[in-house]
Protein backbone atom coordinates (compact mmCIF):
# COMPACT_ATOMS: atom_id res chain seq x y z
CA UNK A 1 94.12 -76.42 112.43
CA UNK A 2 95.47 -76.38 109.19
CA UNK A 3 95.50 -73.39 106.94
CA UNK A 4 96.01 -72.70 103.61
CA UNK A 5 96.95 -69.44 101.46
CA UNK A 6 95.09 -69.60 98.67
CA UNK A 7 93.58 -65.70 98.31
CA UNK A 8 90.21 -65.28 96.90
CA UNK A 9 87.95 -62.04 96.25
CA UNK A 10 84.43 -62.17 94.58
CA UNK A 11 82.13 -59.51 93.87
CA UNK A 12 78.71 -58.00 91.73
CA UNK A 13 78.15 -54.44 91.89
CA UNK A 14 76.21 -51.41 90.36
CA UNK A 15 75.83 -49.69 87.32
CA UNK A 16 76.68 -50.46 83.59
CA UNK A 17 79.32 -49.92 81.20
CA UNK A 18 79.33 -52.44 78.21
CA UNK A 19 79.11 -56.56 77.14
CA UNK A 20 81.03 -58.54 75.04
CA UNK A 21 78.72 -60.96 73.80
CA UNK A 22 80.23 -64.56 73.11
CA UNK A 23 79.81 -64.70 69.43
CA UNK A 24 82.20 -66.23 66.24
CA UNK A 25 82.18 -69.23 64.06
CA UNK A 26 83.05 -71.51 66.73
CA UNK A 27 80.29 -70.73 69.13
CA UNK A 28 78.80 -73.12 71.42
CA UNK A 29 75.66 -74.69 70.89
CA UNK A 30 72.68 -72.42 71.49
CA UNK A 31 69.32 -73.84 73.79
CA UNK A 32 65.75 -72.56 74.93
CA UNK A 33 63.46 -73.78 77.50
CA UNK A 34 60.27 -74.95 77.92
CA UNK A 35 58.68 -74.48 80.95
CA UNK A 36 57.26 -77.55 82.91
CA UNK A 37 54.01 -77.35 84.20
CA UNK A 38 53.34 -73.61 84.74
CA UNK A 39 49.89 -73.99 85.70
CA UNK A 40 50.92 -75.86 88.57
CA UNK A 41 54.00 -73.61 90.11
CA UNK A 42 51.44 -70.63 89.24
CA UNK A 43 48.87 -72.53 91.85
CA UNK A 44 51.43 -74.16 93.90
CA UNK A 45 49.92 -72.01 97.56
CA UNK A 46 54.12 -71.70 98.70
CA UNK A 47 55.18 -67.99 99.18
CA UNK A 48 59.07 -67.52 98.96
CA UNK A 49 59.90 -64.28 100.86
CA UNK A 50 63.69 -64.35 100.19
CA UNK A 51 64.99 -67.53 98.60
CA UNK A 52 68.38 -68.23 99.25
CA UNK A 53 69.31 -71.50 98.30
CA UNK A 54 68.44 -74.39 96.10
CA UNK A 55 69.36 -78.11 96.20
CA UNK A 56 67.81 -81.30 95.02
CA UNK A 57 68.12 -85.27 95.82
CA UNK A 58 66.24 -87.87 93.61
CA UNK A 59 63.06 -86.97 94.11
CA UNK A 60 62.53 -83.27 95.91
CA UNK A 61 63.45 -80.16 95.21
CA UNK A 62 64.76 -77.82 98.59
CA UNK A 63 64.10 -74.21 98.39
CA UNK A 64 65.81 -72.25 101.26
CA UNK A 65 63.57 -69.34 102.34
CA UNK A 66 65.95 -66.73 104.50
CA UNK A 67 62.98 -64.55 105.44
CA UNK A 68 60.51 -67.04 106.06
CA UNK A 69 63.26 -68.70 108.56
CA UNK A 70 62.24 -72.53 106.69
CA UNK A 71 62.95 -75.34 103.94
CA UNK A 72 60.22 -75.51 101.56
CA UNK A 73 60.15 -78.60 99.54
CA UNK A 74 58.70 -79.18 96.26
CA UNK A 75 58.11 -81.90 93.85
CA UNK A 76 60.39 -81.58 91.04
CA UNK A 77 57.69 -80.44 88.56
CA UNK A 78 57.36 -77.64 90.65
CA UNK A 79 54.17 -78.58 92.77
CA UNK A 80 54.74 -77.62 96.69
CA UNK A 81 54.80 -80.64 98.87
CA UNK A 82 55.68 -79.45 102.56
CA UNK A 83 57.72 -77.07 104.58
CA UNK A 84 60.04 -77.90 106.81
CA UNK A 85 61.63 -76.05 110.04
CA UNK A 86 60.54 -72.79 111.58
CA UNK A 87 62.22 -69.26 112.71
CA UNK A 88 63.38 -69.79 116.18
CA UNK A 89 66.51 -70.96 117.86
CA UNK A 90 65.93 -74.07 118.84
CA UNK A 91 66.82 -77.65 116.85
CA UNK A 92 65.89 -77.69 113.75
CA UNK A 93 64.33 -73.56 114.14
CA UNK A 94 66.65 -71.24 112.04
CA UNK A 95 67.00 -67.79 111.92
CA UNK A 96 68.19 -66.14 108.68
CA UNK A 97 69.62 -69.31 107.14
CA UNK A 98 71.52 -68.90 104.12
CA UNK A 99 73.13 -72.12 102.69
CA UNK A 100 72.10 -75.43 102.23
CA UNK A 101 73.22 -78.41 100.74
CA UNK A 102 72.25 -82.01 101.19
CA UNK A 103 74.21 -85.28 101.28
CA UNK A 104 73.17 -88.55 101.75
CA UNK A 105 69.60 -88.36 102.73
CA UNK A 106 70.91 -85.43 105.20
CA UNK A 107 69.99 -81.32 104.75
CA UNK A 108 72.81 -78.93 105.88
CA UNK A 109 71.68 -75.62 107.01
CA UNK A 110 74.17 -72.79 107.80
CA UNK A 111 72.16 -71.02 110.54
CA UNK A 112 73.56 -67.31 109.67
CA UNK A 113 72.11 -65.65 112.82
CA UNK A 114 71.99 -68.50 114.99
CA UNK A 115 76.06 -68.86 114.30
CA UNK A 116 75.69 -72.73 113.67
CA UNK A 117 75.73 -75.19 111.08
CA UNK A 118 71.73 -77.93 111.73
CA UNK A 119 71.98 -81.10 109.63
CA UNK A 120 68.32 -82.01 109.48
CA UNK A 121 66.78 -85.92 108.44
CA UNK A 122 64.18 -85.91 104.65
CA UNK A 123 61.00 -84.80 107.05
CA UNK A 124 62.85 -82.14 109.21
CA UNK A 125 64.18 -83.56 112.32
CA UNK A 126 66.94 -82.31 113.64
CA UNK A 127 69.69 -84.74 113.72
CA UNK A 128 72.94 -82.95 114.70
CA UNK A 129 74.68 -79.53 114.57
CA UNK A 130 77.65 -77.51 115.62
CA UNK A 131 78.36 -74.01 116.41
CA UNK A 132 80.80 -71.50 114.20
CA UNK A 133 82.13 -68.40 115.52
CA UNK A 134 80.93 -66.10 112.81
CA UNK A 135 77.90 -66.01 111.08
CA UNK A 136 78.11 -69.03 108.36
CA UNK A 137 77.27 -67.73 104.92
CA UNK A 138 77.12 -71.03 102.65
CA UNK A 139 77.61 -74.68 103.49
CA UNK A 140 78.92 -77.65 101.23
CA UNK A 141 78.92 -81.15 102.97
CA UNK A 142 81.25 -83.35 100.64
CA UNK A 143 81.35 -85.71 103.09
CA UNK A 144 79.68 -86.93 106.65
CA UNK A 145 82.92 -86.00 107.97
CA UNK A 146 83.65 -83.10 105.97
CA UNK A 147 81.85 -79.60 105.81
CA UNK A 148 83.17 -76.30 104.25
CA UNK A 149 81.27 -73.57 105.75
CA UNK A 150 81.71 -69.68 104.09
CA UNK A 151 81.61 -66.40 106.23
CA UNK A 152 80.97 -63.07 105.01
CA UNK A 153 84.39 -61.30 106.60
CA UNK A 154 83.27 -58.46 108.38
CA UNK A 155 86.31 -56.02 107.64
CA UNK A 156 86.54 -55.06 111.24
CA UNK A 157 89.85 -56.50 111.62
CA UNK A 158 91.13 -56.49 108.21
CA UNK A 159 91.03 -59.28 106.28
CA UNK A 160 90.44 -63.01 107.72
CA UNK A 161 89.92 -65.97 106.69
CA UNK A 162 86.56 -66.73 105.13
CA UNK A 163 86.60 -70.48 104.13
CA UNK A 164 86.45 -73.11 106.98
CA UNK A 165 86.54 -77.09 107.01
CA UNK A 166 84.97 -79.25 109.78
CA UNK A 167 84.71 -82.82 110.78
CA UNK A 168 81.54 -84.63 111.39
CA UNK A 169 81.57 -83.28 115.16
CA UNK A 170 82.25 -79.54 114.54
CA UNK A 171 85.86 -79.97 115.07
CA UNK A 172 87.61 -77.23 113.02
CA UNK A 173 90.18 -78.87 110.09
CA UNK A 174 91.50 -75.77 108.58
CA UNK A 175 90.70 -72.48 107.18
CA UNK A 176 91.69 -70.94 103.49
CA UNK A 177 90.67 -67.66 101.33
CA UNK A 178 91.84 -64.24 102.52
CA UNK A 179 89.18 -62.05 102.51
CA UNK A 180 89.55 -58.52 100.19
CA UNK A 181 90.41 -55.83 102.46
CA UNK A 182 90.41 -52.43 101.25
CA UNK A 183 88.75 -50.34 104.14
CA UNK A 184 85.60 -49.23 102.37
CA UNK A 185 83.23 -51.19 103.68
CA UNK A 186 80.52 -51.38 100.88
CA UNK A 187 83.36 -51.84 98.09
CA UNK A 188 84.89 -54.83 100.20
CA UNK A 189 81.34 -56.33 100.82
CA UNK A 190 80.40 -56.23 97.01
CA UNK A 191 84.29 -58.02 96.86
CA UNK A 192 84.04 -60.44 98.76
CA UNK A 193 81.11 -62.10 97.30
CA UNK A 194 81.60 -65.51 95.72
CA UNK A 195 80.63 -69.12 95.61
CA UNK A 196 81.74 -72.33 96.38
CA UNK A 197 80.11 -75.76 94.57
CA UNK A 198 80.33 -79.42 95.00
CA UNK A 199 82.78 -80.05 91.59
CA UNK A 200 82.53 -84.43 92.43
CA UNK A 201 84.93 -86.73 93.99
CA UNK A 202 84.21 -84.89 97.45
CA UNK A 203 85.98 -81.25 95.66
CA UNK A 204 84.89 -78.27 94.99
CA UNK A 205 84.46 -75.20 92.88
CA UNK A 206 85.75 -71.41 93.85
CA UNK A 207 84.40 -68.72 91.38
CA UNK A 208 84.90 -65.46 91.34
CA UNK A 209 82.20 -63.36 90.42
CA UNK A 210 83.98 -60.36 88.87
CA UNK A 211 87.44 -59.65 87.87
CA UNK A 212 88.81 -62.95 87.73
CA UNK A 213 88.02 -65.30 85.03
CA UNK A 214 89.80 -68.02 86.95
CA UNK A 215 87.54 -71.53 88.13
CA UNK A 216 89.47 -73.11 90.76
CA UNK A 217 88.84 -76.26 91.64
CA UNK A 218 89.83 -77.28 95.50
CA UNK A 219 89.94 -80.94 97.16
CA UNK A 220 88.15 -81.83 100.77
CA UNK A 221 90.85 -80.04 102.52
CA UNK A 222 90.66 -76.33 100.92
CA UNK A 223 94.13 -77.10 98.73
CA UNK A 224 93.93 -75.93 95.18
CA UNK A 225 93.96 -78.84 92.82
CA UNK A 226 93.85 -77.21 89.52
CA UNK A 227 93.16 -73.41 88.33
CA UNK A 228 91.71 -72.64 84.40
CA UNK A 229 90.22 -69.53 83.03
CA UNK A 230 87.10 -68.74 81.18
CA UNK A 231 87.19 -68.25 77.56
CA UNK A 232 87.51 -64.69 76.20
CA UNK A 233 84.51 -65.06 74.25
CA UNK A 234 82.37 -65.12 77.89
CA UNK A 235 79.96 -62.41 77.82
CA UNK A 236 80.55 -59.74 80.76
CA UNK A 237 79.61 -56.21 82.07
CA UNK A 238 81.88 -53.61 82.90
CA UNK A 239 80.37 -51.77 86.55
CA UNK A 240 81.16 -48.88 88.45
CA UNK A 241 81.34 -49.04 92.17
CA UNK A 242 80.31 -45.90 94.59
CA UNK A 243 83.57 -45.78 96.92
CA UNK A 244 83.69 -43.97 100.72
CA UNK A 245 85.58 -40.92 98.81
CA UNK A 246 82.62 -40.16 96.26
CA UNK A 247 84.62 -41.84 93.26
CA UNK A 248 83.95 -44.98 91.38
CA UNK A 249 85.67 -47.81 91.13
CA UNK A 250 85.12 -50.31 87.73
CA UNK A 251 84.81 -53.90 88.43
CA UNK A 252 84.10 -56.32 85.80
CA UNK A 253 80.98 -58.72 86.35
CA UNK A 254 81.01 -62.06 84.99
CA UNK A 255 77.66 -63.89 86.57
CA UNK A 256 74.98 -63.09 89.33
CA UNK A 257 74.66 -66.69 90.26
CA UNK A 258 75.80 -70.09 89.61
CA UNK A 259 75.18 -73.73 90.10
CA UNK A 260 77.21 -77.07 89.35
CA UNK A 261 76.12 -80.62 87.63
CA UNK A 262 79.04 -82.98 88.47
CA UNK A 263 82.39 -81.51 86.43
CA UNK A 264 79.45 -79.20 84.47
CA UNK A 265 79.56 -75.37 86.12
CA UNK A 266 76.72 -73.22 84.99
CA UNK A 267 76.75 -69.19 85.22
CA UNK A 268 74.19 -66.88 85.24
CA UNK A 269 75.42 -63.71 82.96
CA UNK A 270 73.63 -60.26 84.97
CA UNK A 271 72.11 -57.85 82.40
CA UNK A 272 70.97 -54.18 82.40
CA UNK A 273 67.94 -53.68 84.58
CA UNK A 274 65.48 -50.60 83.45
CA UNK A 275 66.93 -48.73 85.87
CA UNK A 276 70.75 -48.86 84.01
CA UNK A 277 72.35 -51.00 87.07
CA UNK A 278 72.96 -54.97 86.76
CA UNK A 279 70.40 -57.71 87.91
CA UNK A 280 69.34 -61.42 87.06
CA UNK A 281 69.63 -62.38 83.62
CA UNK A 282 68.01 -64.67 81.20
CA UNK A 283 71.25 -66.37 79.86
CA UNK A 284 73.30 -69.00 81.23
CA UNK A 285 76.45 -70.07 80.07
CA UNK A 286 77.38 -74.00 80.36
CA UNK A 287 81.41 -74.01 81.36
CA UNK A 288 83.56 -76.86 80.78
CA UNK A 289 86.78 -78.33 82.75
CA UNK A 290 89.19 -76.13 80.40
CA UNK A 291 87.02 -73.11 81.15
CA UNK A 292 85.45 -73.19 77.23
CA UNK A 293 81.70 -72.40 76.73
CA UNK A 294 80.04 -75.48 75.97
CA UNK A 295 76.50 -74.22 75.56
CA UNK A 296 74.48 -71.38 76.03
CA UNK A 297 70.92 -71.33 77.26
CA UNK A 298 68.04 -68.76 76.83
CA UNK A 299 65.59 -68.37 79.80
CA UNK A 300 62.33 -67.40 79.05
CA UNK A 301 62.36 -65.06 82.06
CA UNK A 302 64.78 -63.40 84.27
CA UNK A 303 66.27 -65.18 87.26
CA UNK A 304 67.93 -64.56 90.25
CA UNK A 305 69.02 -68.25 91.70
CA UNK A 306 69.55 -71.65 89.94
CA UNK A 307 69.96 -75.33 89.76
CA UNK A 308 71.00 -77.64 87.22
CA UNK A 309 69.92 -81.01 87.14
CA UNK A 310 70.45 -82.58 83.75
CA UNK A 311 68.96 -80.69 81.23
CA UNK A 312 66.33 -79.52 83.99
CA UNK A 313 66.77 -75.76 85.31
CA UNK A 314 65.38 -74.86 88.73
CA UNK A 315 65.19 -71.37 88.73
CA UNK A 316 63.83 -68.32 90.75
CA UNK A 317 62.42 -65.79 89.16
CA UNK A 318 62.42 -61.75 89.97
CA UNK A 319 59.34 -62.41 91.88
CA UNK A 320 60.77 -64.95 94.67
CA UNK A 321 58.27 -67.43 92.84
CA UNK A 322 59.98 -71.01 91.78
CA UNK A 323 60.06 -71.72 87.97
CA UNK A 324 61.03 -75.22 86.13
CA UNK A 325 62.44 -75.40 83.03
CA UNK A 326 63.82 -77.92 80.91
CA UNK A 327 66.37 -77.58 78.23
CA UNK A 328 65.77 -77.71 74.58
CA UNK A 329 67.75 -77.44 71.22
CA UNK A 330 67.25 -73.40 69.45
């Protein structure tokens, strides 16, 4: 099994300290949105307990629902169509699942408390699968014989790796990303958060959700193919972090969720909740490949998980309930 060095450490945490907002005569070009059919996703009968995942093919959209242990699928206007799989442990039964992805008329499920990886057919049926030995966090299929799974490190053992390629079969390629280890266990969580999205070309995107501005981009087998940073104008949050010894420690946030168009990376920029901590925002920040801000969008309500698809935003709101926007010029 190959591995690969590349170290990686992501992380949102708690509290609030400042912003720098993005700002100056060269800023990017400024959208709204206007929400598609409301009146349907307001009557659409679907209940999202804990939405963990959104992905989209031609003609559905695929909300994965941790809690509710299922895929619920949606027409792209935002009217709910049908749900697929159930909590169990059987084919095509997940419990806890909390990635997907889809390629090529095939759904990709990491399993999280079943420990496996389900690739599922359009209607449900299971097709194929493979077991991990940790409990797989998110899943990108960039090819039918090449899946990335991510594992939340347990810090148990000190740091391990967190990123891990597979064949078609299950058969482990290689592994990459050390994991943050510091030994206190709920600043080391909040670290090693981050995401990994399909970039095009069968690569990926590695983001770092706080004190990094770096966007890596990685080919099929976990190597790093090119590295920029974000512009200093992007708008970020300065946090604190509760440690084990009663002190803080600051981290810098930059987004509380992302999502990827092709080469096109989207971030979702936290802000202040009433409470003074950080939670979904209402701005999104369009990222281009030398890391400059190409546009920024205003939401008409605060969201916690998105997908681009165009100039169409899938989005879900502070409620769990699905929302559709589409872009428009401010």
């Amino acid at each position: 099994m190959k591995k690969t060095g590349l170290p990686i450490v992501l992380a949102l945490g708690l509290g609030w300290q400042g912003q720098a907002g993005l700002g100056g005569q060269d800023a990017a070009p400024r959208y709204m949105v206007r929400e598609v059919r409301p009146d349907v996703q307001a009557e659409s009968g679907a209940i999202l307990s804990r939405p963990s995942a959104l992905v989209y093919d031609e003609m559905w959209l695929y909300v994965l629902d941790m809690d509710g242990a299922d895929i619920k699928v949606y027409a792209k206007s935002g009217e709910f169509e049908r749900v697929l799989g159930r909590k169990g442990q059987g084919p095509g039964e997940f419990h806890l699942p909390s990635g997907l992805d889809i390629l090529g008329g095939k759904l990709y499920v990491a399993d999280a408390a079943n420990r496996r990886v389900q690739v599922l057919d359009m209607k449900g049926k299971y097709l194929s699968g493979f077991r991990v030995p940790f409990q797989p966090h998110r899943v990108l299929a960039l090819a039918p014989d090449r899946v990335v799974v991510m594992s939340l490190p347990t810090g148990r053992d000190g740091q391990e790796k967190v990123l891990h390629g597979y064949d078609g079969a299950g058969q482990p390629l290689f592994e990459a990303v050390e994991s943050f280890f510091s030994g206190d266990s709920v600043y080391d969580l909040m670290r090693n958060r981050w995401f990994m999205l399909k970039a095009g070309g069968g690569e990926f995107f590695l983001v770092r959700a706080t004190d990094d501005r770096a966007v890596r981009r990685l080919d099929k087998d976990g190597s790093l193919l090119a590295e920029v940073e974000l512009s200093e104008k992007y708008p970020f949050q300065d946090i604190d972090i509760p440690v084990r010894d009663g002190k803080k420690r600051p981290l810098r946030a930059l987004f509380w969720n992302c999502a990827s168009d092709g080469a096109r990376l989207y971030l979702l920029v936290p802000e202040r909740t009433e409470d003074g901590d950080l939670g979904p925002g209402r701005k999104i920040v369009r990222i281009g490949p030398a890391g400059e801000i190409t546009a920024e969008i205003d939401l008409s309500e605060r969201v916690s998980r998105i997908a681009v698809d165009g100039k169409t935003i899938f989005g879900i709101d502070t409620d769990s309930r699905l929302r559709v926007f589409v872009m428009v010029p401010r």
